[in-house]
N, C-alpha and C. Protein backbone atom coordinates (compact mmCIF):
# COMPACT_ATOMS: atom_id res chain seq x y z
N UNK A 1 -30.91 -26.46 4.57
CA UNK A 1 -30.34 -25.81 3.41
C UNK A 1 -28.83 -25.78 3.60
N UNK A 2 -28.16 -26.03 2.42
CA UNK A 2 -26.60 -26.31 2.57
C UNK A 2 -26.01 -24.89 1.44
N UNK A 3 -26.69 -24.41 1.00
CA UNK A 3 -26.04 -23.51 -0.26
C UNK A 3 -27.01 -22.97 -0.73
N UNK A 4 -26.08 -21.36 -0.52
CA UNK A 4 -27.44 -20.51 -1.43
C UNK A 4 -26.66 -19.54 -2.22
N UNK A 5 -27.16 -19.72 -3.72
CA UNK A 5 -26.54 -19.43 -5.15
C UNK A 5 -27.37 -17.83 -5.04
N UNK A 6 -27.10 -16.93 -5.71
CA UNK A 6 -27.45 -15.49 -5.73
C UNK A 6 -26.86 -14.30 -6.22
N UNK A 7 -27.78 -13.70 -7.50
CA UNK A 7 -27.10 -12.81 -8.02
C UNK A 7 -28.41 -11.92 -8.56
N UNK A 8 -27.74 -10.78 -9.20
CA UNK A 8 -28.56 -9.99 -9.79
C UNK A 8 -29.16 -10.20 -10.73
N UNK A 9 -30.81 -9.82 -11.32
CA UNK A 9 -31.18 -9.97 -13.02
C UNK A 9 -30.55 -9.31 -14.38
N UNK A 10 -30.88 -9.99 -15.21
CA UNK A 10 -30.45 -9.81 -16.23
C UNK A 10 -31.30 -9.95 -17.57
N UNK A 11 -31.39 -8.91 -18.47
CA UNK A 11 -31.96 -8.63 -20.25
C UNK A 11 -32.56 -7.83 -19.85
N UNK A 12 -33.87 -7.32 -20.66
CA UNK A 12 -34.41 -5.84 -20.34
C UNK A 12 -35.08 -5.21 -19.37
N UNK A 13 -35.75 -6.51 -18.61
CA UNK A 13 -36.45 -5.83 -17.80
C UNK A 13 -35.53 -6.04 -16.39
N UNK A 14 -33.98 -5.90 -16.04
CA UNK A 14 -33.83 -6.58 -15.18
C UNK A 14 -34.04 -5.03 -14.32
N UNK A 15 -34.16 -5.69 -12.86
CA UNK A 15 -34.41 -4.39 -11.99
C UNK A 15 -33.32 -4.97 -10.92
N UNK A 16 -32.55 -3.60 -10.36
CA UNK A 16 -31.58 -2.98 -9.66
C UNK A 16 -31.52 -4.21 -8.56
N UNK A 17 -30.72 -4.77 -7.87
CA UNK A 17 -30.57 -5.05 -6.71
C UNK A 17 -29.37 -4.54 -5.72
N UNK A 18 -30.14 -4.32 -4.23
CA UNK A 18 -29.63 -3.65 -3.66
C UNK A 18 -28.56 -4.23 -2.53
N UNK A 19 -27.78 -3.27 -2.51
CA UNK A 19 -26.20 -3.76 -1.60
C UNK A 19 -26.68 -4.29 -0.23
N UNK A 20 -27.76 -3.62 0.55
CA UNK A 20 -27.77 -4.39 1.85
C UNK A 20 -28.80 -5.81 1.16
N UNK A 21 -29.11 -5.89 0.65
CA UNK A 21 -30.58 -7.29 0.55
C UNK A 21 -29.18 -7.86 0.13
N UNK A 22 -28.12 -8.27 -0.44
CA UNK A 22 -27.00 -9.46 -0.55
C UNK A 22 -26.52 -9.36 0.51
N UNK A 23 -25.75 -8.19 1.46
CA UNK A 23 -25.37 -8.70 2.27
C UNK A 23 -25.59 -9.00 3.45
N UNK A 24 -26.99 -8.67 3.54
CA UNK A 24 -27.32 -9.47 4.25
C UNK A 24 -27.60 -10.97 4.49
N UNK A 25 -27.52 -11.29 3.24
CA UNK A 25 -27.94 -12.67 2.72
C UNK A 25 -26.87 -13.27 3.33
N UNK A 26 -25.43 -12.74 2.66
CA UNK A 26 -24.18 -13.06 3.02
C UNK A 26 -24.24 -13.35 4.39
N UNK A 27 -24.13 -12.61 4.60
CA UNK A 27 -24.15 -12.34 6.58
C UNK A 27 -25.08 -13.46 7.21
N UNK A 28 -26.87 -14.03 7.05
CA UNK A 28 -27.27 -15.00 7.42
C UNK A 28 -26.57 -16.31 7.25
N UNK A 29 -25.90 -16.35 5.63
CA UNK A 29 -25.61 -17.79 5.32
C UNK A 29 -24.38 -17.88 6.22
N UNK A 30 -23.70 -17.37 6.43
CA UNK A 30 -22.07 -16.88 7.50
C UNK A 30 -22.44 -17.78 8.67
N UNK A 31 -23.33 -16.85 9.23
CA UNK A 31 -24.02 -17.33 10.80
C UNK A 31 -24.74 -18.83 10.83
N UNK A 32 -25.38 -19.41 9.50
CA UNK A 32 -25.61 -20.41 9.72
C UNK A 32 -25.04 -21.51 9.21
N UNK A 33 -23.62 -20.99 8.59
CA UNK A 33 -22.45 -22.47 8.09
C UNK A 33 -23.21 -22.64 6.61
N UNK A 34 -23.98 -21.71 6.07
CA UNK A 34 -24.38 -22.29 4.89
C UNK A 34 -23.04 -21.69 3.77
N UNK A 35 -23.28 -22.57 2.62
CA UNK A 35 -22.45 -22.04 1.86
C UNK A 35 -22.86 -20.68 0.94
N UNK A 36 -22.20 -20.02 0.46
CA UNK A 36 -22.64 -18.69 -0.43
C UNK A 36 -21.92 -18.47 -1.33
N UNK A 37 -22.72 -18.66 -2.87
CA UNK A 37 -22.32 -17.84 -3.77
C UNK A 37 -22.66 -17.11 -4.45
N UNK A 38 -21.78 -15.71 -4.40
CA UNK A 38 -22.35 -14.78 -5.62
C UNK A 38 -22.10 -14.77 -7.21
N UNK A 39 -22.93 -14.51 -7.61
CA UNK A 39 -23.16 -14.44 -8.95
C UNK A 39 -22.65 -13.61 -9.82
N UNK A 40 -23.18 -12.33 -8.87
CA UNK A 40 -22.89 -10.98 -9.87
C UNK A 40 -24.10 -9.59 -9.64
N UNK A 41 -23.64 -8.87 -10.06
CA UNK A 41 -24.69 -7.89 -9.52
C UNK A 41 -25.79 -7.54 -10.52
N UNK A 42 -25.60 -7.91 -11.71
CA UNK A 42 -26.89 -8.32 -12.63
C UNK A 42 -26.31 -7.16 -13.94
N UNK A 43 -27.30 -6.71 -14.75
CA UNK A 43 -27.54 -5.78 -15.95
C UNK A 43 -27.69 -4.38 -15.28
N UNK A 44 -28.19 -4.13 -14.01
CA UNK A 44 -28.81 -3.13 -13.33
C UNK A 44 -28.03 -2.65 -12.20
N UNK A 45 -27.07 -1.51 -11.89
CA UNK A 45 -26.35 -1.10 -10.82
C UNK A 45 -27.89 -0.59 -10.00
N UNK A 46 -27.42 -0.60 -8.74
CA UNK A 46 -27.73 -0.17 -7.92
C UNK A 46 -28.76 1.56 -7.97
N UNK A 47 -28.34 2.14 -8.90
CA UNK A 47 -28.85 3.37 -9.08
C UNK A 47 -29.92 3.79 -10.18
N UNK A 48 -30.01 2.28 -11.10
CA UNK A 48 -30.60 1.78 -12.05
C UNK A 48 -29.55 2.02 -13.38
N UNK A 49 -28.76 2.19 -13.57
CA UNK A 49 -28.06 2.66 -14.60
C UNK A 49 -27.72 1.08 -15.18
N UNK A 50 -28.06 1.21 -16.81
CA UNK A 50 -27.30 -0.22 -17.68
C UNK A 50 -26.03 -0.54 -17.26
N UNK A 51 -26.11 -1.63 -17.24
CA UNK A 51 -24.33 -2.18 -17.31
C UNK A 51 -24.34 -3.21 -18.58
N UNK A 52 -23.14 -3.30 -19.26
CA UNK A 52 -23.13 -4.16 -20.04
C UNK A 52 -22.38 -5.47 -19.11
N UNK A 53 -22.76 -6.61 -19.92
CA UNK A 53 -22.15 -8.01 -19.15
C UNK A 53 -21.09 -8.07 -18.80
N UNK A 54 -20.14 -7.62 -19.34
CA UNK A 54 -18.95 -7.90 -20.01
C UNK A 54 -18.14 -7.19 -18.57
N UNK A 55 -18.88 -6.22 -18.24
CA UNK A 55 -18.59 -5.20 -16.83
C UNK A 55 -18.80 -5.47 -15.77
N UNK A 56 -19.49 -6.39 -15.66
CA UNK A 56 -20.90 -6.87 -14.20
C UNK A 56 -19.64 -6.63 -13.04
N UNK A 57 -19.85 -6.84 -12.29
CA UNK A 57 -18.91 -6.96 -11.00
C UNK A 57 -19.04 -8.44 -10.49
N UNK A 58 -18.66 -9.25 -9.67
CA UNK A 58 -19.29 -10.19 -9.16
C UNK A 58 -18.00 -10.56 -8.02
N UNK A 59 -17.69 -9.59 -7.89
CA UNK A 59 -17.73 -9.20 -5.96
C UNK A 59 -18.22 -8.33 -5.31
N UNK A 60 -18.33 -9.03 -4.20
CA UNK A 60 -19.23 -8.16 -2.73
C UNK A 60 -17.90 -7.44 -2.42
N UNK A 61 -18.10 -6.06 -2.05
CA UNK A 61 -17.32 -5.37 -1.30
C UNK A 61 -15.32 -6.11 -1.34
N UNK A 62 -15.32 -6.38 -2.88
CA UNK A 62 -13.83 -6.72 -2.92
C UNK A 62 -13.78 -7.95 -2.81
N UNK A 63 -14.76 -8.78 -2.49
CA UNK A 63 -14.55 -10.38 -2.17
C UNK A 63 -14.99 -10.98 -2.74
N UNK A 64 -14.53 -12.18 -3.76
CA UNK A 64 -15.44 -12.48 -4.45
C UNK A 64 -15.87 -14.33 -4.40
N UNK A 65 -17.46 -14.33 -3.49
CA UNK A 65 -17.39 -15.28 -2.83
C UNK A 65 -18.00 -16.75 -3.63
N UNK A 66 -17.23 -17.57 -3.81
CA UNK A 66 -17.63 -18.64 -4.88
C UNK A 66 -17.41 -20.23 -3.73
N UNK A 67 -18.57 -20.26 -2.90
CA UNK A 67 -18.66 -21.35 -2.28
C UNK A 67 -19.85 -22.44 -2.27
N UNK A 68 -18.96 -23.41 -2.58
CA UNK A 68 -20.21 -24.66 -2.40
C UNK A 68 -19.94 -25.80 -1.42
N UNK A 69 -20.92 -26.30 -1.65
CA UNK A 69 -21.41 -26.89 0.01
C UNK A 69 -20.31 -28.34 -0.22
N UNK A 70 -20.49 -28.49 1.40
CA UNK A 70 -19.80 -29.95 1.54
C UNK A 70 -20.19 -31.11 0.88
N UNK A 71 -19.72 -32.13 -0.03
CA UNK A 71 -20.26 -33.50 0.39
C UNK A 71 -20.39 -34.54 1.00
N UNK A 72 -21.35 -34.96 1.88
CA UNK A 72 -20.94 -35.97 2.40
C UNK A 72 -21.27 -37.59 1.49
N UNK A 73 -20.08 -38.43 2.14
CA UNK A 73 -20.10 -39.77 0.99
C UNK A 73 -21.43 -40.72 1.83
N UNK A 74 -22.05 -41.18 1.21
CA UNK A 74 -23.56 -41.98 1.22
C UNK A 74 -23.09 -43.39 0.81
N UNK A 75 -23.61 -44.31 1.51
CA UNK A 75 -23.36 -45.35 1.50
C UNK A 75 -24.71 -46.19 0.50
N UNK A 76 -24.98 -46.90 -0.42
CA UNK A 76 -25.87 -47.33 -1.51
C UNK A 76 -26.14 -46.29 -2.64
N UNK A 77 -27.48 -46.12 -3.15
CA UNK A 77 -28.28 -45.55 -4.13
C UNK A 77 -27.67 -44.02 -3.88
N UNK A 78 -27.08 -43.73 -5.04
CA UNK A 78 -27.14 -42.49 -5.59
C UNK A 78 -28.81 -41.39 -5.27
N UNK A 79 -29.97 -42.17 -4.86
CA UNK A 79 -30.82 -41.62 -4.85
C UNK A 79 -31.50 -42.04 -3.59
N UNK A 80 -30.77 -41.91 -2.54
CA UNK A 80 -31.21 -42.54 -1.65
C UNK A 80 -30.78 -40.98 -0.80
N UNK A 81 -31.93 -40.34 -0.01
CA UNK A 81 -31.81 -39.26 0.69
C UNK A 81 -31.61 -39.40 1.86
C-alpha cells in the first residue's frame, strides 16, 4: 500500500468520527512511509453535533495533510504491473 485517502461521513446519516481512530491512522501511515491524506472531519463533530460543509475542518491538529504517493516511471504498457 502506497496511500491512504481518509475522512469523515457525510448527508444524514453520517456518524461522528473520532480524533484518536485518524490519528492513529496518521501515525501508522508515518511509520510505514505511506502517504496520507485527510479529507476532512465529515458532517458529524466528534460530539455528534451537525456541521454544515461549508465549516468542515480538514486539518488534523493544525496540519493539514494533503499527500500522495510517489511515482515511479515504468518502462512499456501503461498496464503493465
Amino acid at each position: 500500500m502506497n496511500w491512504v485517502a481518509a475522512g469523515g461521513e457525510h448527508g444524514k446519516e453520517a456518524r461522528a468520527m473520532k480524533k484518536e481512530w485518524i490519528l492513529s491512522l496518521e501515525n501508522e501511515c508515518k511509520d510505514q512511509s505511506v502517504a496520507f491524506y485527510f479529507m476532512g472531519w465529515g458532517s458529524v463533530d466528534e460530539c455528534g453535533k451537525w456541521r454544515n460543509r461549508a465549516n468542515e475542518l480538514k486539518t488534523l491538529d493544525g496540519v493539514r495533510y494533503r499527500e500522495f504517493p510517489k511515482i515511479k516511471e515504468r518502462q512499456g504498457s501503461l498496464l503493465d504491473f
